[in-house]
N, C-alpha and C. Protein backbone atom coordinates (compact mmCIF):
# COMPACT_ATOMS: atom_id res chain seq x y z
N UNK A 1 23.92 21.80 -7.79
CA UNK A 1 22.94 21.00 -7.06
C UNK A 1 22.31 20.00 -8.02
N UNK A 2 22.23 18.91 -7.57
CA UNK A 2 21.43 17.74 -8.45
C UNK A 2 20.14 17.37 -8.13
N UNK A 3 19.47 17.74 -9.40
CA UNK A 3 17.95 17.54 -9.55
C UNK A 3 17.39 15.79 -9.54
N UNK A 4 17.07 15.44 -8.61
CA UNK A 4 15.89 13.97 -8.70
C UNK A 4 15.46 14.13 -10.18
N UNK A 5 14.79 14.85 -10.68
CA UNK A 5 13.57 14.66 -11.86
C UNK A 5 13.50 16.19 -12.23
N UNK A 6 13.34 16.86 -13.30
CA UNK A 6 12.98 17.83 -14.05
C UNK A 6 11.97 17.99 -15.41
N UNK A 7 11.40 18.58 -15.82
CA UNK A 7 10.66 19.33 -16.32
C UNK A 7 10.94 19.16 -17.98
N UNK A 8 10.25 18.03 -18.57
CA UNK A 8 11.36 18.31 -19.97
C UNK A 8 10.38 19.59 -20.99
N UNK A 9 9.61 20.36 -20.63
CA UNK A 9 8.75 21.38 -21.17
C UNK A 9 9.32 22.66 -20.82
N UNK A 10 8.97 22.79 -19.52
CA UNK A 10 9.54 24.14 -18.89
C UNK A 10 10.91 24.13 -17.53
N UNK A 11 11.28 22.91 -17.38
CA UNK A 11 12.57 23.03 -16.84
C UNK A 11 12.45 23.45 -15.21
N UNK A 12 11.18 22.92 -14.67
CA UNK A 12 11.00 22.89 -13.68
C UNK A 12 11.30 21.77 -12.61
N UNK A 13 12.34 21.67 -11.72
CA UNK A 13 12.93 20.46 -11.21
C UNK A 13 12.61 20.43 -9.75
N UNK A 14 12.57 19.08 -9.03
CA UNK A 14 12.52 18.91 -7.65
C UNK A 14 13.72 18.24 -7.34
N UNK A 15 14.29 18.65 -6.26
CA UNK A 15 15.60 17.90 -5.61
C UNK A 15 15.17 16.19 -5.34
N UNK A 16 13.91 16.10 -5.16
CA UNK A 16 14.13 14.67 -4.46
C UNK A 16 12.78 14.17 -4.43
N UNK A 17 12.70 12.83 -4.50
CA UNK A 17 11.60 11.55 -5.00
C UNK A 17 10.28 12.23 -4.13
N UNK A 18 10.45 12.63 -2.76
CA UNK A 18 9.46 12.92 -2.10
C UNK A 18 8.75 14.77 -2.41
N UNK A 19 9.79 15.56 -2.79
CA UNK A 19 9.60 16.47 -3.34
C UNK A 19 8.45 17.00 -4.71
N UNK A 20 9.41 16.15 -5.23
CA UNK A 20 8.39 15.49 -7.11
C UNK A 20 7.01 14.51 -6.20
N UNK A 21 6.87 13.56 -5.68
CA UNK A 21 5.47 13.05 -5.20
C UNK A 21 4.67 14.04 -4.63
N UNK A 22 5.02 14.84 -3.82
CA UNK A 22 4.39 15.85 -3.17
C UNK A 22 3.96 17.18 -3.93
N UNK A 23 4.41 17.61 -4.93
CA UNK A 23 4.58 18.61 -5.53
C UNK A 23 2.64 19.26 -6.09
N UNK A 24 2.75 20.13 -5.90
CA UNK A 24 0.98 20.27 -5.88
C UNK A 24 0.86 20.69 -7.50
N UNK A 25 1.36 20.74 -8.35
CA UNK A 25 1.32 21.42 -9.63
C UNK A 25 1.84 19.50 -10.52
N UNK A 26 1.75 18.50 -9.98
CA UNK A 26 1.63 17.37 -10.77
C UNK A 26 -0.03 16.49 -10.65
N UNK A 27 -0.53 16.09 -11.37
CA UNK A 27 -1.82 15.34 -10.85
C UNK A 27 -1.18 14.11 -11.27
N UNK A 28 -1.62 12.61 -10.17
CA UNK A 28 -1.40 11.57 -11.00
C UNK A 28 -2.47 11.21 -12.16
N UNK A 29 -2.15 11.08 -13.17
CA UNK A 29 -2.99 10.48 -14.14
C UNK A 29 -2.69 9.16 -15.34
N UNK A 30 -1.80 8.43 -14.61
CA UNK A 30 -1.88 7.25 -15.36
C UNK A 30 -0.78 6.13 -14.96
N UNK A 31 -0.92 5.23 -15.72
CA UNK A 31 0.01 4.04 -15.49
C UNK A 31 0.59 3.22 -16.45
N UNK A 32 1.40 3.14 -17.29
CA UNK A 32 2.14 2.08 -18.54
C UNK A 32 2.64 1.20 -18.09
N UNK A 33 2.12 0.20 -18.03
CA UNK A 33 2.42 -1.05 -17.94
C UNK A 33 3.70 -1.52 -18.79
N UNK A 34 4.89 -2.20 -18.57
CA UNK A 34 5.76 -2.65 -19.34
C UNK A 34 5.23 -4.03 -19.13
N UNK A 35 5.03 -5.19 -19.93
CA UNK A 35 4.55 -6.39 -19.41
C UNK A 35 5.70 -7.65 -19.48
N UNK A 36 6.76 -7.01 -20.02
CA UNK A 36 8.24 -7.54 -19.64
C UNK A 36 9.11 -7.74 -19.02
N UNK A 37 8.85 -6.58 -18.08
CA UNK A 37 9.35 -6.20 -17.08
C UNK A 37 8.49 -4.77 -16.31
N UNK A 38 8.02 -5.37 -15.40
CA UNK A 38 7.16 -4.19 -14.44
C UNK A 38 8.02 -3.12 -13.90
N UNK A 39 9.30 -3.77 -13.45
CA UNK A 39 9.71 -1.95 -13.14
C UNK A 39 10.11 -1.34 -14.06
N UNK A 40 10.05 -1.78 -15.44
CA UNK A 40 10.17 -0.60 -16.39
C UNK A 40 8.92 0.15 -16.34
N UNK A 41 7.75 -0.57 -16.39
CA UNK A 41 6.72 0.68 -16.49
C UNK A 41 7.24 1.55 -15.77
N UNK A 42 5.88 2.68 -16.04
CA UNK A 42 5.85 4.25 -16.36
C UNK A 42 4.88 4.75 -15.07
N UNK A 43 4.80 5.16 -14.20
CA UNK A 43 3.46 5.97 -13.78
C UNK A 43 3.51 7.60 -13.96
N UNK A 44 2.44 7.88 -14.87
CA UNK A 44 2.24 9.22 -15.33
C UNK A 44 1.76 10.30 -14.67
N UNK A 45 2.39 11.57 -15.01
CA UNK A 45 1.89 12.82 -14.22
C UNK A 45 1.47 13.77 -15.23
N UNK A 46 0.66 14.38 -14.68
CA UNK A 46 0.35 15.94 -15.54
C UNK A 46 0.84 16.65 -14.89
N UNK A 47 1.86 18.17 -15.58
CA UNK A 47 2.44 18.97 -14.77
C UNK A 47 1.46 19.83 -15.48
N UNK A 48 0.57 20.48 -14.02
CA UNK A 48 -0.15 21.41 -14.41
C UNK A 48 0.18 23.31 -14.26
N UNK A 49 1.15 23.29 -13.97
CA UNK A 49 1.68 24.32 -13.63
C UNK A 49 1.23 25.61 -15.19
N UNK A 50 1.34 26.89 -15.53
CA UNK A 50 0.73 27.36 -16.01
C UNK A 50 1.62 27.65 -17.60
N UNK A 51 1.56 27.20 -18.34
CA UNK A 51 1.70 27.19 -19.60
C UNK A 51 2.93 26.26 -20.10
N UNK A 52 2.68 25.09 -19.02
CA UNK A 52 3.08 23.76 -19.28
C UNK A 52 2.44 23.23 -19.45
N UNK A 53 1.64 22.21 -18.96
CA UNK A 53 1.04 20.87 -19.24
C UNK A 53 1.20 19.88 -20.28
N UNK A 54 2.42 19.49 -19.67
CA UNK A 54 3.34 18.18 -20.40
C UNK A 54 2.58 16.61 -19.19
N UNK A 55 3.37 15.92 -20.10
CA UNK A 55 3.02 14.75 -19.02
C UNK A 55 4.86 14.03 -18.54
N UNK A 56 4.91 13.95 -17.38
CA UNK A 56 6.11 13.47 -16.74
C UNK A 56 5.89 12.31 -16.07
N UNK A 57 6.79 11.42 -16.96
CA UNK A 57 6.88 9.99 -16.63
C UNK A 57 8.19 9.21 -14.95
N UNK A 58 7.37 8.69 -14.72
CA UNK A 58 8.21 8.39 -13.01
C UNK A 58 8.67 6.81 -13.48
N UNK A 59 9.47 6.12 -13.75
CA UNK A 59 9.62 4.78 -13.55
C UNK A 59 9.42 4.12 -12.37
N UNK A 60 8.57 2.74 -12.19
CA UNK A 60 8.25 2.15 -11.37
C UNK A 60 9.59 1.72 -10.16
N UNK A 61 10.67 1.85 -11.31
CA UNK A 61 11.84 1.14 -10.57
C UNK A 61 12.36 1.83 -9.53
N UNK A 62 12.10 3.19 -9.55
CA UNK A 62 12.12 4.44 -9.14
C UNK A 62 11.84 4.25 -7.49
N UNK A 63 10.57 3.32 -7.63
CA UNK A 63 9.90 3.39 -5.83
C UNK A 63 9.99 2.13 -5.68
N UNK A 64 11.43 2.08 -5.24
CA UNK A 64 12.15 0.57 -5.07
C UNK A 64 11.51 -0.06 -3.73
N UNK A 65 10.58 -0.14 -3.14
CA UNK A 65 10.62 -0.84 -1.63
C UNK A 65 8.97 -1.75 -2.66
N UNK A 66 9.02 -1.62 -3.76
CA UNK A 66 8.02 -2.70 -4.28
C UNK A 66 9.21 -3.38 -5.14
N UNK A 67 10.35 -3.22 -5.29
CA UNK A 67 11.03 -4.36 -5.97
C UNK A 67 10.83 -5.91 -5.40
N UNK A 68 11.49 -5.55 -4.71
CA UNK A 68 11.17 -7.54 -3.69
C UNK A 68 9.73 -8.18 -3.67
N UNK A 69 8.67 -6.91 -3.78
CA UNK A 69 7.49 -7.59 -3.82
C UNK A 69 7.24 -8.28 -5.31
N UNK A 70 7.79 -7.39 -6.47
CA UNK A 70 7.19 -7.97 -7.68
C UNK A 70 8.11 -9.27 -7.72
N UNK A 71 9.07 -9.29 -7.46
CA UNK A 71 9.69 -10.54 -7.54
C UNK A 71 9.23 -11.91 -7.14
N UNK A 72 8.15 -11.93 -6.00
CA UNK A 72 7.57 -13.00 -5.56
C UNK A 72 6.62 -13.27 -6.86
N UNK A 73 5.97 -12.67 -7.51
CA UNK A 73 4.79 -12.70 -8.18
C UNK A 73 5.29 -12.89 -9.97
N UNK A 74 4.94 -14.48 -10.23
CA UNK A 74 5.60 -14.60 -11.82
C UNK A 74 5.30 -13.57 -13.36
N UNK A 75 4.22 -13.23 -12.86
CA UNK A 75 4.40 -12.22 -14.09
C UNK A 75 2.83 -11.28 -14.48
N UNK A 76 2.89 -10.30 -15.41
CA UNK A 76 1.67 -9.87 -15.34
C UNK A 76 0.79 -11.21 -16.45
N UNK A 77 -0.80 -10.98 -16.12
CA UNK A 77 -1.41 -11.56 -16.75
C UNK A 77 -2.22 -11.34 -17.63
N UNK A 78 -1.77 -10.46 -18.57
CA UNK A 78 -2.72 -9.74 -19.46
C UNK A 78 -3.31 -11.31 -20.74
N UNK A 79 -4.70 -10.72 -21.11
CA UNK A 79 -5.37 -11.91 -21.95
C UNK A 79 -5.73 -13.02 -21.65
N UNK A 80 -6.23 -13.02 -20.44
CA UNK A 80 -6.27 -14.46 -20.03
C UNK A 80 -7.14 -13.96 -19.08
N UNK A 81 -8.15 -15.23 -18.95
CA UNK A 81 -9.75 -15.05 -17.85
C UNK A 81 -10.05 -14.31 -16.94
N UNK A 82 -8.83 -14.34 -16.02
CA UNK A 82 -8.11 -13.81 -14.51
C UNK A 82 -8.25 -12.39 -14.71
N UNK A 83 -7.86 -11.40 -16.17
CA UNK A 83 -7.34 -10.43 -16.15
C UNK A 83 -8.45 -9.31 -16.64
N UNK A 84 -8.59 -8.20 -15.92
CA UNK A 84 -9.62 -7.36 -16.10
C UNK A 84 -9.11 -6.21 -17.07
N UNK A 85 -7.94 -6.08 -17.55
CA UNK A 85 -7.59 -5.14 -18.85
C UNK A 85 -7.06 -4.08 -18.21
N UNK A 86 -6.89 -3.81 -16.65
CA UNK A 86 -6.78 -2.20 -16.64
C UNK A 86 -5.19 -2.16 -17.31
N UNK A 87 -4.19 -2.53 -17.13
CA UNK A 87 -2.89 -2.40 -17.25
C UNK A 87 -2.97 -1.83 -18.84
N UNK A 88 -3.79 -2.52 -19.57
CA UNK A 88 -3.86 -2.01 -21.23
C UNK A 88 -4.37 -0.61 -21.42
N UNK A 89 -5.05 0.08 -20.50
CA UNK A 89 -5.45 0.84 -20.39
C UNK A 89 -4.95 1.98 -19.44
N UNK A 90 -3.81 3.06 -20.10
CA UNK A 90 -2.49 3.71 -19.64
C UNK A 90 -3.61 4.88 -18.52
N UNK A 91 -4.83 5.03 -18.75
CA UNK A 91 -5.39 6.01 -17.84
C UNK A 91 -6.39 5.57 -16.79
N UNK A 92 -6.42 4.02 -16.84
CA UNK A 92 -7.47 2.87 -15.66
C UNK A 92 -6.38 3.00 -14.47
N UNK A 93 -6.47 3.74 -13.26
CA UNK A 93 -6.13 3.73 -12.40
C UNK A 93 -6.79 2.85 -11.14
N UNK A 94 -7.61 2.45 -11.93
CA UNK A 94 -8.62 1.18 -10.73
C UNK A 94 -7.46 0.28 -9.80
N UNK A 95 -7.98 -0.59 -8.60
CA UNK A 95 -7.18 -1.36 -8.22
C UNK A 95 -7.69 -2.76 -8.65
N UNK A 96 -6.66 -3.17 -8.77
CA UNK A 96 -7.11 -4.60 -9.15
C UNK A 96 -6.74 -5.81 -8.65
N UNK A 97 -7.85 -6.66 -8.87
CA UNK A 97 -7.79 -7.68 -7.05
C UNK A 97 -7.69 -9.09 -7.73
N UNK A 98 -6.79 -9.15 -8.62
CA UNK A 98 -6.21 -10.30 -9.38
C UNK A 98 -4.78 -10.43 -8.50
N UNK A 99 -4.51 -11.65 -7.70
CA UNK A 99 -3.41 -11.64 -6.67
C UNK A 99 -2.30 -12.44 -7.44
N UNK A 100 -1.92 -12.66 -8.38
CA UNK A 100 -1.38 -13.34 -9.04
C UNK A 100 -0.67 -12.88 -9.90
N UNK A 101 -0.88 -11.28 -10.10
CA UNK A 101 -0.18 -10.28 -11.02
C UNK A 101 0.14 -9.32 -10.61
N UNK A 102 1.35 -9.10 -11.65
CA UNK A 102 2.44 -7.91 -10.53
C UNK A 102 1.64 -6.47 -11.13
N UNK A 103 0.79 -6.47 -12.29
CA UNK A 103 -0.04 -5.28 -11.66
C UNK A 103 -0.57 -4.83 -10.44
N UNK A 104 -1.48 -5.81 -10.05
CA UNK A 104 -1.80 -5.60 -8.77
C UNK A 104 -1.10 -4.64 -7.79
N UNK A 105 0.33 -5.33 -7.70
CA UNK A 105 0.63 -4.44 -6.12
C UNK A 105 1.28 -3.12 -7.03
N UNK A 106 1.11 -2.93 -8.31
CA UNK A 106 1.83 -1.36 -8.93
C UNK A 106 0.22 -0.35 -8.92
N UNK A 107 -0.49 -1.08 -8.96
CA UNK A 107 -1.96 -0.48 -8.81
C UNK A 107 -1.89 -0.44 -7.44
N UNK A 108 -1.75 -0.90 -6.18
CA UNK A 108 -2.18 -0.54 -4.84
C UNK A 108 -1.22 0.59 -4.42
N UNK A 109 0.25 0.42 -5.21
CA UNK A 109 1.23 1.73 -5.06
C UNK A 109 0.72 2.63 -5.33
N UNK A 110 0.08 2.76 -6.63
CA UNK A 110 -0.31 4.27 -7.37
C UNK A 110 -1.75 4.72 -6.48
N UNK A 111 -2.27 3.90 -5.79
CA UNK A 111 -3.50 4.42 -4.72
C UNK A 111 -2.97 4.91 -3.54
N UNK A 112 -1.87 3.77 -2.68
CA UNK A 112 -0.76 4.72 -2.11
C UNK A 112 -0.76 6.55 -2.37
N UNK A 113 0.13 6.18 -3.06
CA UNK A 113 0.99 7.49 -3.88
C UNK A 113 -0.82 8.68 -4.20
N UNK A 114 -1.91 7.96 -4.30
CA UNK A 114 -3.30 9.12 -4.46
C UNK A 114 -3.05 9.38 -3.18
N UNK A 115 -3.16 8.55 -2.26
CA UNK A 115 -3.99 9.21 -1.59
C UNK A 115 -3.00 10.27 -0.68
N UNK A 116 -1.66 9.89 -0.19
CA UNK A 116 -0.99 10.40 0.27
C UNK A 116 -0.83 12.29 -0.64
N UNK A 117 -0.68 12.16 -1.66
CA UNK A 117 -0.81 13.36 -2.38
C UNK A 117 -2.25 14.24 -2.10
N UNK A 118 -3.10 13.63 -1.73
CA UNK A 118 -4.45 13.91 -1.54
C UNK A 118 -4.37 14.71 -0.28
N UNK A 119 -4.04 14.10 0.37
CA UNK A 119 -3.89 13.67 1.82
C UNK A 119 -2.50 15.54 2.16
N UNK A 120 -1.61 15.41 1.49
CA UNK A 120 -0.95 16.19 1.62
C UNK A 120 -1.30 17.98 0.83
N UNK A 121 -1.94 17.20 -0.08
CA UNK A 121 -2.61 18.73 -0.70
C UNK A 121 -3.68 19.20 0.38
N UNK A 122 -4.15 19.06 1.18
CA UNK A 122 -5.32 19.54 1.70
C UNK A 122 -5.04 19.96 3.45
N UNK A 123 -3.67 19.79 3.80
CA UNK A 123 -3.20 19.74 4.74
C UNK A 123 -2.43 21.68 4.73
């Protein structure tokens, strides 16, 4: 059987993208910006499961139905007036309302991706 994503600590795997998002033993806690290319970034997990707690990295490229979107949008804008820093900052999960940068819509994904996890843990 082929594993989506596994465990590089304790070897704990989910079959599939929605499996690993849903999974109640990951918290989201962060975001790496690649500023070369956005779907290389990273969005980070803590696997909190009990005498793990590694951090497991998801590639952006991963949750392909934002490919076509970053493509409209020329590039991120880090250092410059417009730009409020979260992307430099791998644990600023804020959203950010700079429309001109392909952070932006990887920040409205990863609020997505909260709340639905939120949303599904409590259900």
């Amino acid at each position: 059987m082929n594993n989506y994503k596994s465990c590089p600590c304790c070897n704990s795997s989910w079959t599939t993208l929605r499996d690993f998002l849903l999974e109640n033993e990951l918290e989201l806690v962060g975001y790496q910006a690649n500023f070369e290319n956005a779907l290389e970034g990273l969005i980070l997990f803590h696997h909190t499961k009990k005498g793990c707690n590694t951090t497991i990295a998801l590639p952006v490229k991963n949750l392909t139905a934002l490919e076509q979107d970053l493509k409209t949008l020329s590039s991120f804008i880090p250092e410059t007036k417009d730009c409020l820093g979260y992307c430099r900052d791998s644990h600023n999960l804020k959203d950010c309302k700079n429309f001109n940068c392909k952070g932006r819509l990887i920040r409205k994904l990863i609020a997505l991706l909260q709340m639905k996890r939120d949303y599904c843990n409590n259900i």
